[in-house]
Protein backbone atom coordinates (compact mmCIF):
# COMPACT_ATOMS: atom_id res chain seq x y z
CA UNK A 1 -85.45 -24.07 91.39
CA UNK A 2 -83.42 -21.04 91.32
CA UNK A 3 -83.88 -18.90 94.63
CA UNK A 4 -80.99 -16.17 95.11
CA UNK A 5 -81.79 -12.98 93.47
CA UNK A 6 -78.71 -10.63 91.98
CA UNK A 7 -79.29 -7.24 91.08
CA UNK A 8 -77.64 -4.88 88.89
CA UNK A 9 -77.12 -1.35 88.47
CA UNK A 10 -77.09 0.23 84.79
CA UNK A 11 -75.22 3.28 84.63
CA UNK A 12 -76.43 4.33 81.37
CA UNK A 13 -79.44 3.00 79.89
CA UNK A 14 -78.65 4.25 76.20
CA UNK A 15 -77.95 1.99 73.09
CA UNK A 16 -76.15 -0.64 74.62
CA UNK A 17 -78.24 -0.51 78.43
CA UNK A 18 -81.13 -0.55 76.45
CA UNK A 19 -79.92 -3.77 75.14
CA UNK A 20 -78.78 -5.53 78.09
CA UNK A 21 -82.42 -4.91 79.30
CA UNK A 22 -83.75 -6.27 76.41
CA UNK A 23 -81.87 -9.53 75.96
CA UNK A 24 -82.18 -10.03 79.31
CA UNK A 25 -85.87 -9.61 79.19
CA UNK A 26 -86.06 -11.52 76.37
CA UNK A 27 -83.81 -14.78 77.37
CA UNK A 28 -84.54 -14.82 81.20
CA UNK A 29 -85.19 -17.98 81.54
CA UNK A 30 -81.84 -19.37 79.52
CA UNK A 31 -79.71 -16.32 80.83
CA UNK A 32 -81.04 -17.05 85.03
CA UNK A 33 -80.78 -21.10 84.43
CA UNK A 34 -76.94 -20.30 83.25
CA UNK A 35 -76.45 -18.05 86.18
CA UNK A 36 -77.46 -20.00 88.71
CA UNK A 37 -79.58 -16.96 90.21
CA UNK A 38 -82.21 -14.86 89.08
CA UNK A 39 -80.51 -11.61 87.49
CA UNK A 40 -82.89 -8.29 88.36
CA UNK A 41 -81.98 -4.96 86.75
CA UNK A 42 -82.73 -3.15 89.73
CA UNK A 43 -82.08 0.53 88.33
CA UNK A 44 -80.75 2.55 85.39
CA UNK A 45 -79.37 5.79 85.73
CA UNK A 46 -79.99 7.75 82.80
CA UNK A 47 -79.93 11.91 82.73
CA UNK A 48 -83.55 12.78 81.83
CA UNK A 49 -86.44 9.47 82.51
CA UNK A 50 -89.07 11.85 80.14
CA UNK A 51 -86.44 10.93 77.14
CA UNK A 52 -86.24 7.26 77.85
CA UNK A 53 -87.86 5.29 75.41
CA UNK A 54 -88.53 1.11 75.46
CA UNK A 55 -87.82 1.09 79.62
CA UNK A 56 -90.82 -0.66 80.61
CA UNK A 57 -90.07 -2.94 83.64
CA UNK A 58 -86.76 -0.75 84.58
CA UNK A 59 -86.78 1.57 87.55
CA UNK A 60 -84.57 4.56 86.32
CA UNK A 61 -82.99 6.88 88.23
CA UNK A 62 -81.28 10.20 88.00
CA UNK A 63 -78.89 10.09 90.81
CA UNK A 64 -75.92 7.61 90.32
CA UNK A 65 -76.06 7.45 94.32
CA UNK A 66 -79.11 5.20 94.12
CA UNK A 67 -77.42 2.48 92.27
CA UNK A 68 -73.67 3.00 94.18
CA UNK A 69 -74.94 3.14 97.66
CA UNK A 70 -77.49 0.46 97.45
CA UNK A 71 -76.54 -2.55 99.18
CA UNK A 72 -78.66 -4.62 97.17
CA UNK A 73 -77.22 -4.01 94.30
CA UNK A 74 -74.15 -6.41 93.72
CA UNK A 75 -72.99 -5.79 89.95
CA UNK A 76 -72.52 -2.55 88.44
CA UNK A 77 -72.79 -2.48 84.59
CA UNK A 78 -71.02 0.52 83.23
CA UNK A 79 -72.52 1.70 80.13
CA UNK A 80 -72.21 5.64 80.22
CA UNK A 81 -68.75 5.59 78.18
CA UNK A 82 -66.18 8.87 78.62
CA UNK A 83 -63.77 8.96 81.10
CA UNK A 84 -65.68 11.18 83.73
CA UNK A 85 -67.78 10.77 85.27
CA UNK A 86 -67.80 6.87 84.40
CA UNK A 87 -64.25 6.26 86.35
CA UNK A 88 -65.14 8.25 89.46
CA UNK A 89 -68.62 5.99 89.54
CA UNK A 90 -66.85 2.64 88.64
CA UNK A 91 -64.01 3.12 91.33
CA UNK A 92 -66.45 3.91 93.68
CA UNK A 93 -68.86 0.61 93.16
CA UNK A 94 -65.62 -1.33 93.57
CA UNK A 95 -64.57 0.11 96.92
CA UNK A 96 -68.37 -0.66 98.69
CA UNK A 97 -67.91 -4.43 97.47
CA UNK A 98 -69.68 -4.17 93.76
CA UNK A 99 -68.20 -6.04 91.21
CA UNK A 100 -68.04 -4.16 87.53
CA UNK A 101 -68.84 -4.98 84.37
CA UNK A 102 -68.10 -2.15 81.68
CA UNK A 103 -67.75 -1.90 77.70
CA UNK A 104 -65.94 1.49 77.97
CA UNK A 105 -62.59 1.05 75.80
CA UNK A 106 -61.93 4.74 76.84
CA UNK A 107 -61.97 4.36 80.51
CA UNK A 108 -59.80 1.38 80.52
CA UNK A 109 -57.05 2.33 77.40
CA UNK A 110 -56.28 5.03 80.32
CA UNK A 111 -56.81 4.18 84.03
CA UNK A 112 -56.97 0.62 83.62
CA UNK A 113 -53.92 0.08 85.94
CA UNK A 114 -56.35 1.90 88.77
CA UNK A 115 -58.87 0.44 88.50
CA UNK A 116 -57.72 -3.12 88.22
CA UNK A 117 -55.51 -2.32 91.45
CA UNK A 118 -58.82 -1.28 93.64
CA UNK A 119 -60.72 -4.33 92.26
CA UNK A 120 -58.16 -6.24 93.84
CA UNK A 121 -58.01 -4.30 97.16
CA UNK A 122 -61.89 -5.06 97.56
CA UNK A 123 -61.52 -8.23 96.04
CA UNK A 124 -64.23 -7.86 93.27
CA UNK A 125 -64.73 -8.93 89.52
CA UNK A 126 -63.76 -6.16 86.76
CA UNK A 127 -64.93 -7.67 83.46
CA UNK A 128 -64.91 -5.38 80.22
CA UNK A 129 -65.51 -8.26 76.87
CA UNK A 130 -68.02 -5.00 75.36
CA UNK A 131 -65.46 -2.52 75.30
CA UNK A 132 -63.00 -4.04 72.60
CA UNK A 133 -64.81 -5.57 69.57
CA UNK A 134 -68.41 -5.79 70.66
CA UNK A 135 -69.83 -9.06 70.43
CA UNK A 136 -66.95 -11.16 69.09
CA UNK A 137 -65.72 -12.98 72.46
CA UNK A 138 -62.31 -11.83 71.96
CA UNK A 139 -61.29 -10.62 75.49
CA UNK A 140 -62.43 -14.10 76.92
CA UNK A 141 -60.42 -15.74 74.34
CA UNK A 142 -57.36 -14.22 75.28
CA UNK A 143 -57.54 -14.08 78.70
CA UNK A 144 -58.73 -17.93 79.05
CA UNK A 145 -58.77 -20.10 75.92
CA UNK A 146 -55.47 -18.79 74.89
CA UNK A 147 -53.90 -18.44 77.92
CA UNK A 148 -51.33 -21.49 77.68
CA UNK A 149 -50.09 -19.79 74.46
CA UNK A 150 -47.29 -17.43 74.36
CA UNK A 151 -48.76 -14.50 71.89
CA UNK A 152 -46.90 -12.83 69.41
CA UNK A 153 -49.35 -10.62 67.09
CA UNK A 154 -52.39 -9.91 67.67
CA UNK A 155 -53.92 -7.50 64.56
CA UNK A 156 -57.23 -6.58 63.27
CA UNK A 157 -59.97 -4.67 61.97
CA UNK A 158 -61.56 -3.46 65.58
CA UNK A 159 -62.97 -0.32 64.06
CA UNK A 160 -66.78 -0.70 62.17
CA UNK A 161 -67.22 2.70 60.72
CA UNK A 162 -63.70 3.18 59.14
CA UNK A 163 -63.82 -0.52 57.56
CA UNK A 164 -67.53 0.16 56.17
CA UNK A 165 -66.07 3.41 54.09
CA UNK A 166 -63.07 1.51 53.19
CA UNK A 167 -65.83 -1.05 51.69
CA UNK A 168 -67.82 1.13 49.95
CA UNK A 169 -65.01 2.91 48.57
CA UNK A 170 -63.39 -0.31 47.54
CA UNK A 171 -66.40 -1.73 46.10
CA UNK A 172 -67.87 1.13 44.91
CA UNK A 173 -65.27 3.12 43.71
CA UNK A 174 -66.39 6.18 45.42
CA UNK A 175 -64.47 8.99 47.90
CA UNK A 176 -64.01 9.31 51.24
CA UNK A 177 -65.95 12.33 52.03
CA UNK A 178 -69.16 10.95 50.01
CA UNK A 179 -69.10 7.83 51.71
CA UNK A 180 -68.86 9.08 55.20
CA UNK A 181 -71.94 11.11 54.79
CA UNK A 182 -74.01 8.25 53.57
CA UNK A 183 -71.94 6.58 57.08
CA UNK A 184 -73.36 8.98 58.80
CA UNK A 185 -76.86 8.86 57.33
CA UNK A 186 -76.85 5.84 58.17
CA UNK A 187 -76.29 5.56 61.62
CA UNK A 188 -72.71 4.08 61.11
CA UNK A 189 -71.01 7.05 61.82
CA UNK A 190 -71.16 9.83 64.93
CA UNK A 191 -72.07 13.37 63.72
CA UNK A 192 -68.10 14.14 64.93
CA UNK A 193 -66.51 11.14 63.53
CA UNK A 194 -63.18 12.21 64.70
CA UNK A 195 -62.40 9.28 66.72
CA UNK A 196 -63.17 7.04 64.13
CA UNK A 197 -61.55 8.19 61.44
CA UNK A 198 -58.51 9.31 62.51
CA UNK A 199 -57.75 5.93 63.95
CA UNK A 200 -58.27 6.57 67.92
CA UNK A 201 -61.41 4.49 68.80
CA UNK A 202 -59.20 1.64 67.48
CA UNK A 203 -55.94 2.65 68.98
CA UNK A 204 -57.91 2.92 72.79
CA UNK A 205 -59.17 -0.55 71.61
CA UNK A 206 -55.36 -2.12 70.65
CA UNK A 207 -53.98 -0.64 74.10
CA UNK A 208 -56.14 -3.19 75.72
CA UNK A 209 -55.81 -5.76 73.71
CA UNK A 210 -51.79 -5.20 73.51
CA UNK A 211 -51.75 -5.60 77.20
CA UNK A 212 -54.13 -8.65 77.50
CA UNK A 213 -52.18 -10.70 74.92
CA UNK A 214 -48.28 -9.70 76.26
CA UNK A 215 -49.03 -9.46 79.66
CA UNK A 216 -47.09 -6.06 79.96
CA UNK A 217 -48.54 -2.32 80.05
CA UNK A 218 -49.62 -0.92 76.86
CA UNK A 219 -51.01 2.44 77.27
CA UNK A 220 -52.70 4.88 74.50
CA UNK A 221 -49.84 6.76 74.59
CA UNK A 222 -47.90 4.13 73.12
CA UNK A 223 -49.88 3.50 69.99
CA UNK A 224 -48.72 4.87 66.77
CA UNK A 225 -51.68 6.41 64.71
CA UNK A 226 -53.23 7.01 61.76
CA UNK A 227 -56.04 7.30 60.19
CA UNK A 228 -58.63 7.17 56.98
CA UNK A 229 -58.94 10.68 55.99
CA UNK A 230 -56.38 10.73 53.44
CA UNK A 231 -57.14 7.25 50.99
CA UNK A 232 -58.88 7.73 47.95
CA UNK A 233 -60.15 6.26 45.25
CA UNK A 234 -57.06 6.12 43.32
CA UNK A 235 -55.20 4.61 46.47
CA UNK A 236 -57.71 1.89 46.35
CA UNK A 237 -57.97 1.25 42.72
CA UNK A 238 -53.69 1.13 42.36
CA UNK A 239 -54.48 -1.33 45.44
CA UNK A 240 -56.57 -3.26 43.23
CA UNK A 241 -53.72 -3.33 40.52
CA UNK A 242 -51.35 -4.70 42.83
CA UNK A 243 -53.82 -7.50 44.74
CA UNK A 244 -54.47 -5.73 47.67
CA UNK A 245 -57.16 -3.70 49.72
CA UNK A 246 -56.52 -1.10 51.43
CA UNK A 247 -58.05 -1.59 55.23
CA UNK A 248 -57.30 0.18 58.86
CA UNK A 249 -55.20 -1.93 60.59
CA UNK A 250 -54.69 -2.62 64.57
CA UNK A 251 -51.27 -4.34 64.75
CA UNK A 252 -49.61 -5.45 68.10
CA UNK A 253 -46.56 -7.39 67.67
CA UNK A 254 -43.91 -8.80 70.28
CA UNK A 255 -40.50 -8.41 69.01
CA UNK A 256 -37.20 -8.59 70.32
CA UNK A 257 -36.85 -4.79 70.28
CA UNK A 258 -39.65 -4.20 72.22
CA UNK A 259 -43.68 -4.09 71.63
CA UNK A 260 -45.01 -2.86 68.15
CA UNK A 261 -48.72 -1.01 68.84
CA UNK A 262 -49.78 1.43 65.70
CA UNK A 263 -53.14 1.70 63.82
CA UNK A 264 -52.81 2.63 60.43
CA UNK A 265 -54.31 1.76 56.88
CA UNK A 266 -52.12 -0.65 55.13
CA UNK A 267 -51.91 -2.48 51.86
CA UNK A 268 -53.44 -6.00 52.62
CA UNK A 269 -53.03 -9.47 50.06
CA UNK A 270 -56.44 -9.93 49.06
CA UNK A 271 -55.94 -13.71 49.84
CA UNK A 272 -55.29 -12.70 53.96
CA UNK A 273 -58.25 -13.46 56.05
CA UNK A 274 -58.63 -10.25 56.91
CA UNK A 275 -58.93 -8.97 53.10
CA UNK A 276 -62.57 -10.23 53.07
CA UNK A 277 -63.84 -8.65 56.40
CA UNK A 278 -66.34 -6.12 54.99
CA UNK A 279 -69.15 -3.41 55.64
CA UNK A 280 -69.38 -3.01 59.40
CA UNK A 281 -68.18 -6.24 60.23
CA UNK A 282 -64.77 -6.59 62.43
CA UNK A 283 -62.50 -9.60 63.01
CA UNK A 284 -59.09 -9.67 65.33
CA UNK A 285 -56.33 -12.41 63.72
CA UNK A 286 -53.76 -14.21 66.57
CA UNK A 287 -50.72 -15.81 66.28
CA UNK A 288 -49.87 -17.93 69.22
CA UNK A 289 -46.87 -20.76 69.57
CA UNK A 290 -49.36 -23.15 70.34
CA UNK A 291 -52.06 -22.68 68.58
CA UNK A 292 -51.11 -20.55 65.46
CA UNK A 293 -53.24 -18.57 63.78
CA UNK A 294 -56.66 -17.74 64.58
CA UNK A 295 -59.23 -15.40 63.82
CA UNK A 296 -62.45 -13.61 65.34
CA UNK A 297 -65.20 -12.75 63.52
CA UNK A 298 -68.64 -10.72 63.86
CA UNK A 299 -70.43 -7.35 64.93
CA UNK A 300 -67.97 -5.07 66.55
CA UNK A 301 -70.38 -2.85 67.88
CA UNK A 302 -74.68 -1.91 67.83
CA UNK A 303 -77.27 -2.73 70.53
CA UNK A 304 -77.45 -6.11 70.92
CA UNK A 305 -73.78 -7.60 69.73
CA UNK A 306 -72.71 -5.60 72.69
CA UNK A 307 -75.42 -6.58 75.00
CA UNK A 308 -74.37 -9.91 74.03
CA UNK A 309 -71.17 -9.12 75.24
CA UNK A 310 -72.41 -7.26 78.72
CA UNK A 311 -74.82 -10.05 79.41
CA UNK A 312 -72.11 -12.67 79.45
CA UNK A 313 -69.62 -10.76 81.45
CA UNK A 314 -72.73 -10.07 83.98
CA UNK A 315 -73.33 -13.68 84.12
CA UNK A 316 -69.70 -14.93 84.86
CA UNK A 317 -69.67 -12.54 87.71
CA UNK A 318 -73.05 -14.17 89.12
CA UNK A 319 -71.71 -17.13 88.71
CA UNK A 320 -68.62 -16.28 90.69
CA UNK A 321 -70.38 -14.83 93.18
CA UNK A 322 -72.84 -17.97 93.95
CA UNK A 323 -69.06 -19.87 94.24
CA UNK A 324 -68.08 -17.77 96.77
CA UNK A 325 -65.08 -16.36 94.63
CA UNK A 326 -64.30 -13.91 91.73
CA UNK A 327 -62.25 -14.52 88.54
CA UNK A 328 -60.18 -11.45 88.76
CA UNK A 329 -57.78 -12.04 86.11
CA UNK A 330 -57.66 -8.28 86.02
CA UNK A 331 -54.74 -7.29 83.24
CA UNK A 332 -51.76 -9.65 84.38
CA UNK A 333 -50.05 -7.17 83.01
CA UNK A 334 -46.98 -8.92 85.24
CA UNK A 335 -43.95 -7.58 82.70
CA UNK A 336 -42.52 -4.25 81.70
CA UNK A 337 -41.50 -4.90 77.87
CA UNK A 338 -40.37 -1.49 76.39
CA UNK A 339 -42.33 -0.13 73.96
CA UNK A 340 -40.71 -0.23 70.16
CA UNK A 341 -40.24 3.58 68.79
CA UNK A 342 -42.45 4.43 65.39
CA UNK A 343 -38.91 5.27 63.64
CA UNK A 344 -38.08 1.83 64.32
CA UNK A 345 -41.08 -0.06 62.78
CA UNK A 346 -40.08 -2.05 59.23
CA UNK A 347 -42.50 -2.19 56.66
CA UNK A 348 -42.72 -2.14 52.79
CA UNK A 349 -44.10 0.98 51.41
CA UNK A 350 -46.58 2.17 48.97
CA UNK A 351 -45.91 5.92 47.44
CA UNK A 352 -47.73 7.72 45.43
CA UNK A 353 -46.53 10.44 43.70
CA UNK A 354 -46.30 12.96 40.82
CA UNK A 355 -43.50 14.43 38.89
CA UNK A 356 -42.19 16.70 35.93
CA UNK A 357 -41.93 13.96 33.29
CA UNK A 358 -38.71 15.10 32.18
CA UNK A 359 -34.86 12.85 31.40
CA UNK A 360 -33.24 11.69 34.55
CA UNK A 361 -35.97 12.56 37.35
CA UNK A 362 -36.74 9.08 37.71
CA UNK A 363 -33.00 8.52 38.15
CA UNK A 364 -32.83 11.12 40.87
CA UNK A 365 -35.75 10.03 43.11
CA UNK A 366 -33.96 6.18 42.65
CA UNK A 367 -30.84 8.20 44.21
CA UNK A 368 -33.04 9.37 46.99
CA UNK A 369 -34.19 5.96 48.07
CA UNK A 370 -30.48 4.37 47.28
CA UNK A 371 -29.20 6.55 49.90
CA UNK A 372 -31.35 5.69 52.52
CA UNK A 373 -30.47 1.85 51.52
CA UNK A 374 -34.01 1.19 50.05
CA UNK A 375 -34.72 -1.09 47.14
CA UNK A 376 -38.20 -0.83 44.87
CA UNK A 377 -39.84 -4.03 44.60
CA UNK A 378 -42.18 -2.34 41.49
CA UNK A 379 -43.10 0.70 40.02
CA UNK A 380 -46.59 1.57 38.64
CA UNK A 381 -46.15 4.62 35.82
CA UNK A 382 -49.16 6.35 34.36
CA UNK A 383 -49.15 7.77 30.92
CA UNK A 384 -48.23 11.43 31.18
CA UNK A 385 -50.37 14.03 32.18
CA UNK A 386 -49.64 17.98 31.08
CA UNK A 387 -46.19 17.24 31.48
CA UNK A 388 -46.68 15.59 34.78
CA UNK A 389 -46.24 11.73 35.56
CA UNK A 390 -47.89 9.80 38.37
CA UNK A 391 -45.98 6.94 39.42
CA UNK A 392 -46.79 4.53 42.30
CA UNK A 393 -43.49 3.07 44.09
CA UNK A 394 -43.50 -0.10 46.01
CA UNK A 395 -40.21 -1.01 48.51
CA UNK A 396 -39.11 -3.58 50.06
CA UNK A 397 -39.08 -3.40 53.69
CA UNK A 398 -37.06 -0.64 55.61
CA UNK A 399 -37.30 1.10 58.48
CA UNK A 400 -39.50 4.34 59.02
CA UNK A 401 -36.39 6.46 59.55
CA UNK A 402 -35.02 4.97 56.01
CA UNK A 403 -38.19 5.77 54.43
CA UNK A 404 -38.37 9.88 56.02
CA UNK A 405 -34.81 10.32 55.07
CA UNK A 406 -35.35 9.15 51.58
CA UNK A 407 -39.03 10.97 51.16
CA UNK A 408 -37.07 14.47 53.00
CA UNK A 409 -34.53 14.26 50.10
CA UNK A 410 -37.48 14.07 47.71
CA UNK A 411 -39.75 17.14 49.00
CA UNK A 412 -36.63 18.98 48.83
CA UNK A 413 -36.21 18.08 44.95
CA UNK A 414 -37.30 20.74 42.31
CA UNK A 415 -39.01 18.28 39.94
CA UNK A 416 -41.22 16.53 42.40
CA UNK A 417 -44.86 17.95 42.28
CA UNK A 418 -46.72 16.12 45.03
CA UNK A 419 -46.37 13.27 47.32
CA UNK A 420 -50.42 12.32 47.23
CA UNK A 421 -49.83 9.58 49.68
CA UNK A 422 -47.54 7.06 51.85
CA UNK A 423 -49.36 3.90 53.26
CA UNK A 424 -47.60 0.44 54.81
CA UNK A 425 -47.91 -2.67 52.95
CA UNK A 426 -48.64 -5.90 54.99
CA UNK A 427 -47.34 -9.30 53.69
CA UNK A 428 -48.41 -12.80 54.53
């Protein structure tokens, strides 16, 4: 018979606190026999209690003091996401003895280092397997199951919204800007779906997984990005053509010049694992010396995959507590590799393009690419338009400073209409 009682403070009792009440509510008995205690959620702080809806059975509060200065509350799930005031709130439970669990990729792509550091002045558990892909148990993996295995990529599709347009557009043949209003009808979208779209909810996301699997400091700052805004339908069908999708791409990668980190849509072999990930879905693919290749898949974000998520990190932490210790693993971010310029990256390119269909221009923008020491592996030309041609050129790989110098020659070039579009191309 299970006798100890932990409690835990919700700060935030939105979509994802709503879940964690729910699941818990839902699988007591299984979640407090796998504890080892009986877990409690003693309040949720939430900004107006007249807007909650579904809170039966949860005290709510409006004053984050009531769940920080309560000694009887031992675990502090951080649910509010921002930066402020979640950071001032989470630093706080770990300095009067609370352990933290928290699925806020924002707070911890930028003061991780903090708050990792006063977890282990206070000795307390930090545990954050929410804030990265939702329910797919990714941060465990890394940190434990993979640990004996000396990483060298991790890459994936950590971002919902941006891969169900990509879908739709794919499978649909439709444009961006249609598709992300049916996104946002939806619910899959935010009403500002800035971060989405332009790559930076998965960019805060690789920063943490970048430093997990290398062990060194990966920061936000250090993430090359880019996002959705500028594919279209044509992108996707010449895509097609060529036996690839077009998807955005989280890529870390160890090299000997330093650590790759860059979010960007890419050109992906329809036969690569990640080719079939689709709608809403998300899946991260690792490459360890041990182990190989691997790959996690399932819901990178909604109610109850993250709950999911929450609920397991709270339970861990009640079960280190009832052993007397804590698993603060924290970062082990233990080396300082240097971070691998954008100029430097090497990729094959996709271009798109259109110019005056006239003798030798094709012979010119060849020039262009010669001089920069960049070979075409194929070139797609479309029957000619009003005197215009479209032509799609694929390279072979080069560096990013190859490809500006060659595509600064062409905008320069009196025959070239429009460059419609530039996106990498990712091999096997």
């Amino acid at each position: 018979m299970i006798n100890q009682n932990i409690n835990i403070g919700l700060l935030g009792f939105g979509t994802v606190g709503g879940g964690v009440a729910a699941v818990l509510a839902k699988n007591a008995a299984a979640i407090n026999a796998r504890a080892g205690c009986n877990l409690r959620i003693k309040a949720a702080l939430v900004r107006d209690p007249a807007k909650i809806r579904g809170a039966a059975g949860t005290p709510l509060t409006t004053e984050a003091a009531d769940i920080l200065r309560d000694d009887d509350v031992h675990i502090v799930a951080e649910l509010m996401g921002g930066v402020e005031p979640a950071r001032t709130y989470v630093l706080e439970a770990l300095r009067r003895k609370k352990s933290v669990v928290t699925a806020n990729k924002d707070l911890l792509a930028l003061h991780a280092e903090e708050i990792f550091r006063v977890a282990g002045e206070n000795g307390q558990d930090v545990y954050f397997e929410g804030a990265v892909a939702g329910g797919i148990p990714i941060i465990a993996a890394i940190r434990a199951s993979l640990t004996a295995n000396d990483i060298s990529s991790v890459m994936g599709i950590i971002n919902g919204t941006t891969n169900y347009i990509l879908t739709a557009m794919t499978e649909q043949g439709r444009e961006f800007a249609a598709v992300l209003r049916e996104a946002q009808e939806l619910g899959y979208a935010e009403s500002d779906p800035t971060a989405d779209v332009a790559g930076l909810d998965a960019a805060r996301k690789l920063a943490i997984l970048a430093t997990l699997a290398f062990h060194t400091q990966v920061s936000l700052t250090d993430v090359y990005v880019e996002g959705i805004t500028d594919i279209t339908a044509s992108d996707i069908s010449y895509a097609r053509e060529l036996g690839c999708v077009i998807k955005l791409l989280a890529i870390a990668r160890k090299t000997e010049e330093g650590v790759e980190a860059r979010v960007h849509p890419a050109l992906l072999p329809e036969r690569h694992p990640l080719a079939t990930v689709r709608d809403v879905f998300n899946a991260v693919y690792v490459v360890g010396d041990a182990l190989g290749e691997s790959m996690f898949y399932g819901r990178g974000a909604g109610a109850l995959p993250t709950a999911s998520a929450v609920l397991s990190d709270i339970i861990q932490v009640a079960r280190n507590r009832n052993t007397g210790g804590q698993g603060r693993l924290g970062l082990d971010a233990d080396r300082r590799l240097p971070i691998k310029p954008a100029r430097d990256y090497r990729s094959s390119y996709y271009i798109r393009l259109k110019v005056k269909d006239e003798p030798r221009v094709f012979a010119s923008l060849a020039s262009f690419f010669a001089e920069a020491d960049i070979s075409f592996a194929s070139i797609i030309q479309k029957p000619r338009q009003g005197g215009n041609a479209e032509i799609v050129l694929m390279t072979h790989p080069c560096r990013e400073s190859q490809l500006e110098q060659a595509l600064t020659s062409m905008r320069a070039y009196s025959k070239l209409d429009k460059i419609y579009n530039k996106i990498r191309v990712l091999h096997d």
